[in-house]
N, C-alpha and C. Protein backbone atom coordinates (compact mmCIF):
# COMPACT_ATOMS: atom_id res chain seq x y z
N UNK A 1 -5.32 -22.67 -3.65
CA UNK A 1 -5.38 -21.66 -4.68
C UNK A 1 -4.28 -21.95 -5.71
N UNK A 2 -4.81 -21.89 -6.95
CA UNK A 2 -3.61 -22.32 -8.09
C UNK A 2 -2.79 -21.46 -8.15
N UNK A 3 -1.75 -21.29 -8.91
CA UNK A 3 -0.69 -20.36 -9.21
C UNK A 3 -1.29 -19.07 -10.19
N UNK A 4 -2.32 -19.68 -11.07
CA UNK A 4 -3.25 -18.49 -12.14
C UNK A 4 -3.67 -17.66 -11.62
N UNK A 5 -5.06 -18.46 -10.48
CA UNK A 5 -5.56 -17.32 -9.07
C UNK A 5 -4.85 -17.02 -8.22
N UNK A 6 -4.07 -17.03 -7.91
CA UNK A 6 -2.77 -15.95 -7.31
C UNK A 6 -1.63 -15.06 -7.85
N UNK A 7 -2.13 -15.25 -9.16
CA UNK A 7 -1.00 -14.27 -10.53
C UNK A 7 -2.32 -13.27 -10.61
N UNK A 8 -3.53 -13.98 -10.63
CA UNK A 8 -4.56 -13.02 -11.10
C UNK A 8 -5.00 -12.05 -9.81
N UNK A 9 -4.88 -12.35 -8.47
CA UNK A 9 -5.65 -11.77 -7.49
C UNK A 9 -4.24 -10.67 -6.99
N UNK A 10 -3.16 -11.01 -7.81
CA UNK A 10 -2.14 -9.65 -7.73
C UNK A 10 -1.94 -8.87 -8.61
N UNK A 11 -2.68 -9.23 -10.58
CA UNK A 11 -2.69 -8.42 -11.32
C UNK A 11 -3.38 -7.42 -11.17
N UNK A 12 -4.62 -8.03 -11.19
CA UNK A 12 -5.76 -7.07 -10.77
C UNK A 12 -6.04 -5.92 -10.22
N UNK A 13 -5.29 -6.32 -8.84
CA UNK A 13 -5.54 -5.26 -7.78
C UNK A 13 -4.56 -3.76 -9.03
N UNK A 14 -3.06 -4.20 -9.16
CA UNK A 14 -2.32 -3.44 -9.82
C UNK A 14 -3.21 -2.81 -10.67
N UNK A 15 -3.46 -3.48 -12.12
CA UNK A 15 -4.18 -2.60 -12.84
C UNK A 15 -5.41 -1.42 -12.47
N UNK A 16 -5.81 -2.32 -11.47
CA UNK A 16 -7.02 -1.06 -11.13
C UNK A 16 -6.25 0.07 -10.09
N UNK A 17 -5.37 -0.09 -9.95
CA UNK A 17 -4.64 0.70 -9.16
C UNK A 17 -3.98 2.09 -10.08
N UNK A 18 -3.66 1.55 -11.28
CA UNK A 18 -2.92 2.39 -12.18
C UNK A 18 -4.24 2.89 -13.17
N UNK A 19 -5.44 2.34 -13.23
CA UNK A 19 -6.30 2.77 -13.86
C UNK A 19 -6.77 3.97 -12.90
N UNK A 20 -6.93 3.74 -11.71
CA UNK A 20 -7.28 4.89 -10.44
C UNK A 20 -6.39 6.52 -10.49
N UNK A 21 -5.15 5.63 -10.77
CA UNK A 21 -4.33 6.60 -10.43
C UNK A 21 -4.13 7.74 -11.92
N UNK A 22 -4.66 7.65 -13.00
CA UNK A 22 -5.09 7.99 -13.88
C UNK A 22 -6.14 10.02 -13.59
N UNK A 23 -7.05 9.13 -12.49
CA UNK A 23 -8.08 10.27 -12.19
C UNK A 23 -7.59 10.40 -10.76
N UNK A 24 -6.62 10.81 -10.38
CA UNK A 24 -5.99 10.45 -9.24
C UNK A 24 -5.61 12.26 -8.98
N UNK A 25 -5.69 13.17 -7.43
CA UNK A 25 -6.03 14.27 -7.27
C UNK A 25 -4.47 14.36 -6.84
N UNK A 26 -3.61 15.47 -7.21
CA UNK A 26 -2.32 16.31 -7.43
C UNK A 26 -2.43 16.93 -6.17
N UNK A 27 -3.72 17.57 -5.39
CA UNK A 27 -3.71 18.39 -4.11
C UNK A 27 -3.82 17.31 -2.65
N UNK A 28 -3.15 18.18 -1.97
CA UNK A 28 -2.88 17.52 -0.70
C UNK A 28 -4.46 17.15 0.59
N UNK A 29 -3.75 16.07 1.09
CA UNK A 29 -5.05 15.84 1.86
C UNK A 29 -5.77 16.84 2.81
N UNK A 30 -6.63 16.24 3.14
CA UNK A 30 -7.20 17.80 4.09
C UNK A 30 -6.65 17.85 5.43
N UNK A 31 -6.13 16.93 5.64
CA UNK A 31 -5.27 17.21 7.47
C UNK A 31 -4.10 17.74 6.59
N UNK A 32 -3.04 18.07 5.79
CA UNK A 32 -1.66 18.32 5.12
C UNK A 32 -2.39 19.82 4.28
N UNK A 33 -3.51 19.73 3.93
CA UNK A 33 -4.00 21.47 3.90
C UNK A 33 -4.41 22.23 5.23
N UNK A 34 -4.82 21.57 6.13
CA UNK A 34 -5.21 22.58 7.06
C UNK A 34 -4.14 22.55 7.58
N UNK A 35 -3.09 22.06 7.98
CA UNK A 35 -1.78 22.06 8.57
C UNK A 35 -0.68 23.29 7.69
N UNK A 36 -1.27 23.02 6.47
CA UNK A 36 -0.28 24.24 6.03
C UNK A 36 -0.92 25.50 5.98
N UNK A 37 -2.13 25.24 5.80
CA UNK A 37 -3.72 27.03 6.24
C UNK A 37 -3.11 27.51 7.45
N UNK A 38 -2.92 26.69 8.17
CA UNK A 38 -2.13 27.18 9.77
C UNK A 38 -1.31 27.58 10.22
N UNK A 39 -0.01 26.86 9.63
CA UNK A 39 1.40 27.44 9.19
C UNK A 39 1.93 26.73 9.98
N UNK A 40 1.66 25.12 10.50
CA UNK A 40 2.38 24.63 11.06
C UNK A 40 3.17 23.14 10.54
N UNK A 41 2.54 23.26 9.74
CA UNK A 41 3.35 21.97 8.53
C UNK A 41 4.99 22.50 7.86
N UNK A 42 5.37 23.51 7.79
CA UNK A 42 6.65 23.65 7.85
C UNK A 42 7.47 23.21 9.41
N UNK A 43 7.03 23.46 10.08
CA UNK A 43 7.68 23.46 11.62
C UNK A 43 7.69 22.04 11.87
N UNK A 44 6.87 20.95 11.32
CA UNK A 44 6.69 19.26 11.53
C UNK A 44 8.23 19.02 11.01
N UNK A 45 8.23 18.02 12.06
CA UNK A 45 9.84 17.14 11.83
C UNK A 45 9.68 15.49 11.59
N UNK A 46 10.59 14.93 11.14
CA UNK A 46 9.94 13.27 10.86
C UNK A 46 10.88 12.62 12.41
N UNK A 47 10.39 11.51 12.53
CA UNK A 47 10.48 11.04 13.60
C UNK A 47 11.56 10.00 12.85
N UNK A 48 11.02 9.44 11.84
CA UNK A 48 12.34 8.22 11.95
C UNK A 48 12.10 8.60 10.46
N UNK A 49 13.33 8.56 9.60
CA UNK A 49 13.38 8.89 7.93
C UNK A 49 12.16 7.78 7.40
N UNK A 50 11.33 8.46 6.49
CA UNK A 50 10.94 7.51 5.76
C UNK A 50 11.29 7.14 4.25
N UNK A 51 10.52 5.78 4.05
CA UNK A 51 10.80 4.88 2.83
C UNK A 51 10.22 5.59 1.39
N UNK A 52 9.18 6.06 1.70
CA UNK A 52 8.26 6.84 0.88
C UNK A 52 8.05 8.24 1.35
N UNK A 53 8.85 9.18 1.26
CA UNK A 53 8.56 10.29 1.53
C UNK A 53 7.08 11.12 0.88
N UNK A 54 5.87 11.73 1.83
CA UNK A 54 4.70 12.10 0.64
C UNK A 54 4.16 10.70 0.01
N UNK A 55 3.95 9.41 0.64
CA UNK A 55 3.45 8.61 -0.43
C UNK A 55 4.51 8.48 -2.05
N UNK A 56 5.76 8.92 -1.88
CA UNK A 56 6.11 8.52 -3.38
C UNK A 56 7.45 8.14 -3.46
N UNK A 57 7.84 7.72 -4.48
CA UNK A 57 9.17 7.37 -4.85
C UNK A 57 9.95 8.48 -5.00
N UNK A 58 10.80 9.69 -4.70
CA UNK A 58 11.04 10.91 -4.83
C UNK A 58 12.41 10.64 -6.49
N UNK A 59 12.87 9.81 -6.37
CA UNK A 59 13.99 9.97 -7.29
C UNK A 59 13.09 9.19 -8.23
N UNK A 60 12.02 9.33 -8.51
CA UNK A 60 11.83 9.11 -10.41
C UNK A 60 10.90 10.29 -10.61
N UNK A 61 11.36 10.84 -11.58
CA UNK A 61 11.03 11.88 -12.08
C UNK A 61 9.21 12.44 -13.12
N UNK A 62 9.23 11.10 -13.64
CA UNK A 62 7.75 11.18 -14.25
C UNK A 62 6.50 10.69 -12.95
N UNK A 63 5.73 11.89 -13.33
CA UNK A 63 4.27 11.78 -12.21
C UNK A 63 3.83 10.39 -12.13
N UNK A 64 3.36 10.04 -13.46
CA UNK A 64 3.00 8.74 -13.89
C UNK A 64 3.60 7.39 -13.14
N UNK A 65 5.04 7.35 -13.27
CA UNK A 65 5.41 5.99 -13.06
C UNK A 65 5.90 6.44 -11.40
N UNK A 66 5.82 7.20 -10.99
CA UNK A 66 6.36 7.39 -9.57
C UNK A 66 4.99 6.81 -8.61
N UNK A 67 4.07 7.44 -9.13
CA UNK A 67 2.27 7.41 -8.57
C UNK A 67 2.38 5.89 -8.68
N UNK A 68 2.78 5.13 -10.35
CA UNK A 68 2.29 3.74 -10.73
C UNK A 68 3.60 2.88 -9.26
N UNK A 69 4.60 3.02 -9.05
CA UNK A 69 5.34 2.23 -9.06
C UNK A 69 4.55 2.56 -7.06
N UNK A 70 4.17 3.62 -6.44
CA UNK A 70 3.65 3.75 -5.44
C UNK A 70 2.68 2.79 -4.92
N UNK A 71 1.60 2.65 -5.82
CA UNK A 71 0.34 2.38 -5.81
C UNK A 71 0.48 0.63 -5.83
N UNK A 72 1.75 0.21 -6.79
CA UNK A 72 2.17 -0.84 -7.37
C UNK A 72 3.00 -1.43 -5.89
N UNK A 73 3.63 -0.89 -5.15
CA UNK A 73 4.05 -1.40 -3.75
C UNK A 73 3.22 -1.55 -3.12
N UNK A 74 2.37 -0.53 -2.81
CA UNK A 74 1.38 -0.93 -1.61
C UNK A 74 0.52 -1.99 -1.59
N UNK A 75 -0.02 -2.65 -3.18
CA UNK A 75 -1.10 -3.52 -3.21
C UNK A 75 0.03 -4.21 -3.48
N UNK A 76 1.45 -4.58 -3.25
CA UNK A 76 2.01 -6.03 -3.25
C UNK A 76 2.22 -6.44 -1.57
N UNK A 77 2.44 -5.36 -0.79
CA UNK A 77 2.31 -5.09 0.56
C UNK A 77 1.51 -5.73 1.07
N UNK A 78 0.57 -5.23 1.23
CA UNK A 78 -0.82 -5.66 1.14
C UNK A 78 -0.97 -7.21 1.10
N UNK A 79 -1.19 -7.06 -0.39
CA UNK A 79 -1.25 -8.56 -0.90
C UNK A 79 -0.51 -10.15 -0.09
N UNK A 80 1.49 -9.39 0.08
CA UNK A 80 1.99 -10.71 0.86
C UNK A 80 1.30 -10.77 2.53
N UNK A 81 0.99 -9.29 3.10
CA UNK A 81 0.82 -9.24 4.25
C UNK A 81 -0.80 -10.53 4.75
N UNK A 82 -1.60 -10.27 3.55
CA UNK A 82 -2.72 -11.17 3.67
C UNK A 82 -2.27 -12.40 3.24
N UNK A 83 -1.40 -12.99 2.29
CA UNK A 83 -0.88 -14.09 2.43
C UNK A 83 -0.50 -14.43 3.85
N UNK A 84 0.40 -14.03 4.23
CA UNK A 84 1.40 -14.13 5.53
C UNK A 84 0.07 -14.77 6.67
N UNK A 85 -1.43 -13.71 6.98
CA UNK A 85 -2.31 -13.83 7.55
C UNK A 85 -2.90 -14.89 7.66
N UNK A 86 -3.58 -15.15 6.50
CA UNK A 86 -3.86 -16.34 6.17
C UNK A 86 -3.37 -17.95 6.29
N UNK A 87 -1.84 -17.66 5.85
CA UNK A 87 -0.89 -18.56 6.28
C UNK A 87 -0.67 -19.04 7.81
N UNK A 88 -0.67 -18.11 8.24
CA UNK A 88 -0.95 -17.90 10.03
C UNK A 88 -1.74 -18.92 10.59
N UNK A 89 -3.69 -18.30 9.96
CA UNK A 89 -4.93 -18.58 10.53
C UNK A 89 -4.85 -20.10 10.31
N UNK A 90 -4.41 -20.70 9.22
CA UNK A 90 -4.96 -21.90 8.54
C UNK A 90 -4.02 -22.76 9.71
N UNK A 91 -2.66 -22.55 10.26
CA UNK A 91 -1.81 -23.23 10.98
C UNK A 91 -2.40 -23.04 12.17
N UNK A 92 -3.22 -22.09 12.81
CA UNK A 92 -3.58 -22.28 14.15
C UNK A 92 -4.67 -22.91 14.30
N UNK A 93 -5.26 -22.87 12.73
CA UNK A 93 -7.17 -23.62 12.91
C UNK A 93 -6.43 -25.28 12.95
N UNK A 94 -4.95 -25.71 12.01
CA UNK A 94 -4.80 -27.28 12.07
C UNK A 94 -4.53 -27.45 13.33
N UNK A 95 -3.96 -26.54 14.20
CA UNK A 95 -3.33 -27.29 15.58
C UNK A 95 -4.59 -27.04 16.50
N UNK A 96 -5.60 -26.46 16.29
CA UNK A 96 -6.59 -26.18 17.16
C UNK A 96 -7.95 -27.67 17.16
N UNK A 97 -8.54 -27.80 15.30
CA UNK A 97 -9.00 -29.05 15.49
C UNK A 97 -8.13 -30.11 15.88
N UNK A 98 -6.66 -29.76 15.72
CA UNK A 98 -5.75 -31.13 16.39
C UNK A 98 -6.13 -31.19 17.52
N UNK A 99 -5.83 -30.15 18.52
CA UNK A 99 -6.40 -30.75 19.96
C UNK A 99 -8.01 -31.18 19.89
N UNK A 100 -8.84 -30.80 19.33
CA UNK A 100 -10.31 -31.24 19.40
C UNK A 100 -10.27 -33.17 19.04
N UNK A 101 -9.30 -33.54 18.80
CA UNK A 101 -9.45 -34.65 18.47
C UNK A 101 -9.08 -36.09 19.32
């Protein structure tokens, strides 16, 4: 894969990510509504602090770039994690036809 198709198969995802997040819904999911219909989503405790509290960046202040810079981690996440995969598969398929030989 060239360096273009791998600039392009990480732009992409981004833009359509920030184009999404555009028509993108402000209300909470339906397990985080029925949990608070119930009254037991105040009483939940976190188990280990998280990185993204709520899916977001909490210290930037505009909806926009907090959502963009969210949306903008996860599909780079993503993205190296399927590198990484791939990288993996291709080293176990060379040592595997190696023994076939």
């Amino acid at each position: 894969m060239g360096k273009r198709a791998l600039f392009l198969s990480l732009l992409v995802p981004i833009v359509i990510a920030a184009l999404a997040l555009l028509f993108a819904s402000q209300a909470p999911d339906g397990l985080e509504k029925v949990a608070g219909e119930l009254r037991f989503l105040a009483r939940s405790k976190e188990l280990i602090g998280a990185v993204m509290p709520d899916h977001f960046f909490s210290r930037i202040s505009s909806p926009f770039w907090r959502g963009f810079l969210t949306s903008t981690t996860g599909v780079v996440v993503v993205f190296l994690v399927t590198i990484v995969v791939v990288w993996l598969m291709r080293g176990v398929g060379r040592l595997i036809s190696s023994d076939k030989r």
